[in-house]
N, C-alpha and C. Protein backbone atom coordinates (compact mmCIF):
# COMPACT_ATOMS: atom_id res chain seq x y z
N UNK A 1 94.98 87.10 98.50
CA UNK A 1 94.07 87.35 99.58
C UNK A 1 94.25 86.31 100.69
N UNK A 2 95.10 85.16 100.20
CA UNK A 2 94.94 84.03 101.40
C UNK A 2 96.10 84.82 102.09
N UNK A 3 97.35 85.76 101.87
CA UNK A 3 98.12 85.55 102.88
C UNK A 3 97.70 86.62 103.66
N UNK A 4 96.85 87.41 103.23
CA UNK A 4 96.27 88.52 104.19
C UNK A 4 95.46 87.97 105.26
N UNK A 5 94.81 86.98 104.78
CA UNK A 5 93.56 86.44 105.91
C UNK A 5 94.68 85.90 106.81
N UNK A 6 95.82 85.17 106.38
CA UNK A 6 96.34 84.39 107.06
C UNK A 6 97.04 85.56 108.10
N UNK A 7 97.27 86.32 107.52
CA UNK A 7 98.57 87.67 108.62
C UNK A 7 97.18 88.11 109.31
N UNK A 8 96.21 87.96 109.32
CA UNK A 8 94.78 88.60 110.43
C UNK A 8 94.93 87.50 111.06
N UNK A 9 94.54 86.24 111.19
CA UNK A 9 94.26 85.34 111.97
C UNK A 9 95.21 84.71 112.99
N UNK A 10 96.60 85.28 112.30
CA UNK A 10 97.78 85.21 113.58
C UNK A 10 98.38 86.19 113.98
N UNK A 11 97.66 87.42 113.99
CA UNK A 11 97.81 88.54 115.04
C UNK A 11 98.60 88.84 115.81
N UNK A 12 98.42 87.33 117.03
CA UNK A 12 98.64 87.14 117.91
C UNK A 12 100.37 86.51 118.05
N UNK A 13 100.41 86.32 117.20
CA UNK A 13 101.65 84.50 116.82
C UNK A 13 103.10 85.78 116.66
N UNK A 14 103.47 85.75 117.36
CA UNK A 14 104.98 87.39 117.49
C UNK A 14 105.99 85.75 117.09
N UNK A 15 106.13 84.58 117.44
CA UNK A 15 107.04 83.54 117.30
C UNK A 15 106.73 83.01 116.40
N UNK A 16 107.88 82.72 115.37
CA UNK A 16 107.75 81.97 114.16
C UNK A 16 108.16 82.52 113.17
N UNK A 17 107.94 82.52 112.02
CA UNK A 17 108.57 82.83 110.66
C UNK A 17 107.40 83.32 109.76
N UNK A 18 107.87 84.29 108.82
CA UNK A 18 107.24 84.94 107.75
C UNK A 18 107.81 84.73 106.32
N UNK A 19 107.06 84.13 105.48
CA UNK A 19 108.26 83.91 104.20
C UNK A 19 107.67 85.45 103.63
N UNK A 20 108.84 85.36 102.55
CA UNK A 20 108.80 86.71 101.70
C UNK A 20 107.79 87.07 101.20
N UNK A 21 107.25 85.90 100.01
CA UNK A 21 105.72 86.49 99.42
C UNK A 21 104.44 86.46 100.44
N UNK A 22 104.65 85.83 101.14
CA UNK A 22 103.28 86.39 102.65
C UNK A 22 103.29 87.30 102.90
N UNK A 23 104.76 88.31 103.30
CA UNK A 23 104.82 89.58 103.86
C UNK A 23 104.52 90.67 102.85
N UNK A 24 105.32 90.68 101.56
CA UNK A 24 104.99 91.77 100.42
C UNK A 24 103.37 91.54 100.00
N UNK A 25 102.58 90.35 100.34
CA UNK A 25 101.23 90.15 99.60
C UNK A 25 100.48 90.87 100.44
N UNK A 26 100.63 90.55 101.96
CA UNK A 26 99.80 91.51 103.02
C UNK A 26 100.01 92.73 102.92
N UNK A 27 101.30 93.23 102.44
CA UNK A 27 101.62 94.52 103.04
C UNK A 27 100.74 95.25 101.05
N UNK A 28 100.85 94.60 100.16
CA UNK A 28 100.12 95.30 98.77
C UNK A 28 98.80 95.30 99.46
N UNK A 29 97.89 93.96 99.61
CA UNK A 29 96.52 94.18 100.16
C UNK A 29 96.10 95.16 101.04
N UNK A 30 96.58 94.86 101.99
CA UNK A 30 97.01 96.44 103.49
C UNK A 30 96.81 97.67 102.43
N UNK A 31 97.88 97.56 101.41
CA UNK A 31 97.62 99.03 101.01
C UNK A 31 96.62 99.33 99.88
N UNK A 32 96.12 98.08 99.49
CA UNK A 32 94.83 98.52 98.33
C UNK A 32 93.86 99.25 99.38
N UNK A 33 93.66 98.34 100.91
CA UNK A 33 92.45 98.55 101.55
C UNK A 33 92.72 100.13 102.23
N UNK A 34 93.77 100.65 102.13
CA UNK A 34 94.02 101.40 102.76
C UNK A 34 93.37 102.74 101.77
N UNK A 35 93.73 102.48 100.44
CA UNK A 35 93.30 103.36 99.41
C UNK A 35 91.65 103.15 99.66
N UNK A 36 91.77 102.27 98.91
CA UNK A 36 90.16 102.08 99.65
C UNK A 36 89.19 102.59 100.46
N UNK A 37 89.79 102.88 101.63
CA UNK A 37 89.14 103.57 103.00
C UNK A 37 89.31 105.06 102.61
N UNK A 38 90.56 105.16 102.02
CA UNK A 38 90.21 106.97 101.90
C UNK A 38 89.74 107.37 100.68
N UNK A 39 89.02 106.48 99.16
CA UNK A 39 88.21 106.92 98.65
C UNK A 39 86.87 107.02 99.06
N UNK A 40 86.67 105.81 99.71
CA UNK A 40 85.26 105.82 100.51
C UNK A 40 85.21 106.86 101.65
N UNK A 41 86.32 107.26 102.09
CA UNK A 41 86.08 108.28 103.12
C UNK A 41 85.81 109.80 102.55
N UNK A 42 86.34 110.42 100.92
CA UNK A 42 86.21 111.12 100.29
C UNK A 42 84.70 111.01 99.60
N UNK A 43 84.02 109.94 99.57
CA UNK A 43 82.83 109.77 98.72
C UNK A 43 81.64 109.90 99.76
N UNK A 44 81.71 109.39 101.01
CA UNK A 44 80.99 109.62 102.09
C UNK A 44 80.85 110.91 102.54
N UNK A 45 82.85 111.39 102.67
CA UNK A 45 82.35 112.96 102.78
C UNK A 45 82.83 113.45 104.54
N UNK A 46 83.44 111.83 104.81
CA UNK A 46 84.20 111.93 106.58
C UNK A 46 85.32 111.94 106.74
N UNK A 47 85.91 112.84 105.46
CA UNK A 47 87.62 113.07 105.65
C UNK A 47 87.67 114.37 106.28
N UNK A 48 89.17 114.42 107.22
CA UNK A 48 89.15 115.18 107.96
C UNK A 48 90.12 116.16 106.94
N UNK A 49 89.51 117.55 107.14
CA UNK A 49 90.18 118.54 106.71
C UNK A 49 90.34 118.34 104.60
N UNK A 50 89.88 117.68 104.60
CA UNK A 50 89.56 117.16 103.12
C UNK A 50 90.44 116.50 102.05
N UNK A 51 91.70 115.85 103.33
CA UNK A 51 92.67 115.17 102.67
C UNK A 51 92.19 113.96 102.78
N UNK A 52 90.84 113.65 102.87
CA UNK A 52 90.96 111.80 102.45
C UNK A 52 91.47 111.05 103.19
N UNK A 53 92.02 111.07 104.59
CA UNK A 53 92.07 110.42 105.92
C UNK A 53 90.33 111.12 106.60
N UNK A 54 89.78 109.55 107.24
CA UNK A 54 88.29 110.20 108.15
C UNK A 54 88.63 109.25 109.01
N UNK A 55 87.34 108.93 109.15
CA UNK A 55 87.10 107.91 109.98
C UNK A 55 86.87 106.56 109.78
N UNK A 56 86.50 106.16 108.65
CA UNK A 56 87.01 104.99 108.50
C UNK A 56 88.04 104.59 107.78
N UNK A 57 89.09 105.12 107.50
CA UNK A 57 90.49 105.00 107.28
C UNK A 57 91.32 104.92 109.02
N UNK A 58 90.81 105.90 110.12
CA UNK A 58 91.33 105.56 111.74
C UNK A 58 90.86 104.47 111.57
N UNK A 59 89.44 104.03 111.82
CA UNK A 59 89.12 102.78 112.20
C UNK A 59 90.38 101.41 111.70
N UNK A 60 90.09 101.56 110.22
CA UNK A 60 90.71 100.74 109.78
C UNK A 60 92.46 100.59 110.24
N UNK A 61 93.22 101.78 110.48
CA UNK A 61 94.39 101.41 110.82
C UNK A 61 94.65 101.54 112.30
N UNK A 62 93.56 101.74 112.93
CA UNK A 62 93.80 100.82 114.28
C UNK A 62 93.78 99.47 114.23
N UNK A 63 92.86 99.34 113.79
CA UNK A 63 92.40 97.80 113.66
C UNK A 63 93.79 96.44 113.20
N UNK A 64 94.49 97.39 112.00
CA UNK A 64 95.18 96.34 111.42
C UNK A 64 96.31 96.77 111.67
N UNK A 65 96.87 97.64 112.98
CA UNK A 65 97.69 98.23 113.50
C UNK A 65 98.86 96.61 114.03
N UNK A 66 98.32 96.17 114.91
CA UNK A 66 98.92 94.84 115.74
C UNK A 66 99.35 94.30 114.52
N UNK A 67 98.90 93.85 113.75
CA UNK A 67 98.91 92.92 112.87
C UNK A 67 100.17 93.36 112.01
N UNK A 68 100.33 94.24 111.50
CA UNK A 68 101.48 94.92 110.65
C UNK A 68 102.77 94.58 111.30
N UNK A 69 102.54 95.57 112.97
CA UNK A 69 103.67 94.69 113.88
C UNK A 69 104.47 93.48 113.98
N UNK A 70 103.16 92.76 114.21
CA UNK A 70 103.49 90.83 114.09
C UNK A 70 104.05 90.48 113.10
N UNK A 71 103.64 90.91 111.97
CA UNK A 71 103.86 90.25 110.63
C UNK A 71 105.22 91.12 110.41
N UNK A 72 105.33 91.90 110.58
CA UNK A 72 106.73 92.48 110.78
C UNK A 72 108.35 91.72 111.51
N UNK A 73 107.51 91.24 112.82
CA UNK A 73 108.42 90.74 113.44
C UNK A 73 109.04 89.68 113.02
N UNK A 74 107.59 88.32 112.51
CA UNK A 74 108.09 87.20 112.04
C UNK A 74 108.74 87.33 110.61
N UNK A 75 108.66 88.54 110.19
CA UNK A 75 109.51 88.49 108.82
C UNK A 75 111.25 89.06 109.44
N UNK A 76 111.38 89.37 110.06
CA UNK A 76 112.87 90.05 110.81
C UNK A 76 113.38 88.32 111.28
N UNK A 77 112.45 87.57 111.84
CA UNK A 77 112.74 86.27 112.59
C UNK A 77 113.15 85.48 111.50
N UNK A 78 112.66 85.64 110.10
CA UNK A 78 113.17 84.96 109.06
C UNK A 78 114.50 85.31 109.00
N UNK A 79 114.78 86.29 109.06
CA UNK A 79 116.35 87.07 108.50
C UNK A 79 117.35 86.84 109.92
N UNK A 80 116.66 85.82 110.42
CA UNK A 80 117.56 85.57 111.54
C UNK A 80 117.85 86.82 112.79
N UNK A 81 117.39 87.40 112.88
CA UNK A 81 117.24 88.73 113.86
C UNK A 81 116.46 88.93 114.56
N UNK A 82 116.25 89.64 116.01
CA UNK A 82 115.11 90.03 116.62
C UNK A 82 114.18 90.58 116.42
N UNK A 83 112.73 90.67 117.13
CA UNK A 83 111.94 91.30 116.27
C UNK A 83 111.96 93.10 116.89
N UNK A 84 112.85 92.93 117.92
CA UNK A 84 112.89 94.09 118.47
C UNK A 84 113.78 95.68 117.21
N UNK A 85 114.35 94.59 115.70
CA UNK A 85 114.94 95.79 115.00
C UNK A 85 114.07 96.80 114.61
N UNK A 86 112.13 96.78 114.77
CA UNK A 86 111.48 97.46 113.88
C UNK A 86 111.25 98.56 115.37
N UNK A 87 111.81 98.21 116.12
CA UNK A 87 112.11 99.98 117.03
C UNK A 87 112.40 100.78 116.65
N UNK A 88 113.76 100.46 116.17
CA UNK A 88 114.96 101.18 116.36
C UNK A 88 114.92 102.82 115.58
N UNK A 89 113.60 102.52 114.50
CA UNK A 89 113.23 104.06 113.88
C UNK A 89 112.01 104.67 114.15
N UNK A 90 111.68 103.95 115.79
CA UNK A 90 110.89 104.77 116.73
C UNK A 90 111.20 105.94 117.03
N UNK A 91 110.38 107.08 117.24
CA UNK A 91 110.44 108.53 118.09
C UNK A 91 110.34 107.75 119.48
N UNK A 92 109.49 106.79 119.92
CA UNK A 92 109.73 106.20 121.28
C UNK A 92 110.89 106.49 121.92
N UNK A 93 111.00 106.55 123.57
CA UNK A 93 112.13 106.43 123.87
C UNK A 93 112.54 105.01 124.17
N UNK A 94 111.39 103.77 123.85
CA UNK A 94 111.97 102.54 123.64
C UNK A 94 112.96 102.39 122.66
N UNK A 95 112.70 102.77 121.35
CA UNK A 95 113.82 102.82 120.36
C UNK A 95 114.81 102.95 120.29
N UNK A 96 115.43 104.13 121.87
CA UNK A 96 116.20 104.57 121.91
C UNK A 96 117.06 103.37 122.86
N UNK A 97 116.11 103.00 123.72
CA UNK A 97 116.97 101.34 124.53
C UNK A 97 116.89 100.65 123.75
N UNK A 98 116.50 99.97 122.35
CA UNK A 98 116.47 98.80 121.65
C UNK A 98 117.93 99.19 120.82
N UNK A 99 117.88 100.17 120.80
CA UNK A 99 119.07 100.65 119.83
C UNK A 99 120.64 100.73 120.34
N UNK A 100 120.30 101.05 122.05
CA UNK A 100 121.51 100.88 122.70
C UNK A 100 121.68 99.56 123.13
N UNK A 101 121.29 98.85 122.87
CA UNK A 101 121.18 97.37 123.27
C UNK A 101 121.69 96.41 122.59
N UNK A 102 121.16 97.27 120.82
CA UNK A 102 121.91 96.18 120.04
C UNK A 102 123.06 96.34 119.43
N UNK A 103 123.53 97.78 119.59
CA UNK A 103 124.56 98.01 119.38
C UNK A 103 125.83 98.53 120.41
């Protein structure tokens, strides 16, 4: 739980480094809470169409949307690379310049 608090509280921080077990610990927590939100969204009864995505499963992955990003990037910055590789399997048509760019 500490490296989750820690991947919320630097949001912001795109520079720097991510070690390995920070990134796989956020990204398991991320996904307990994620289960989480869509049992509670099934028990409440605010899933849309009755697959267990509602509204507080959106809420929640807006919210921890940035953050996935960041923590993304500084783990690519570990591996010595830009953080611009987690484009490249964008539908964006940024993806499509990050991709001609780096290759």
């Amino acid at each position: 739980m500490k490296y989750y608090s820690l991947a919320i509280q630097n949001y912001h921080n795109i520079k720097g480094r991510t070690r390995r077990s920070e990134y796989w610990l956020f990204f398991i927590y991320n996904f307990m809470f994620m289960v989480l939100s869509i049992i509670l969204n099934s028990i409440i009864g605010t899933s849309f169409f009755g697959a267990g995505f509602g509204y507080i499963s959106l809420v929640y992955y807006l919210w921890i949307l940035i953050t996935v990003f960041t923590i993304s990037a500084r783990r690519i910055h570990d591996t010595a690379s830009s953080g611009r590789y987690q484009l490249m399997g964008s539908p964006l048509p940024a993806g499509f310049n990050v991709h001609k760019t780096v290759y």
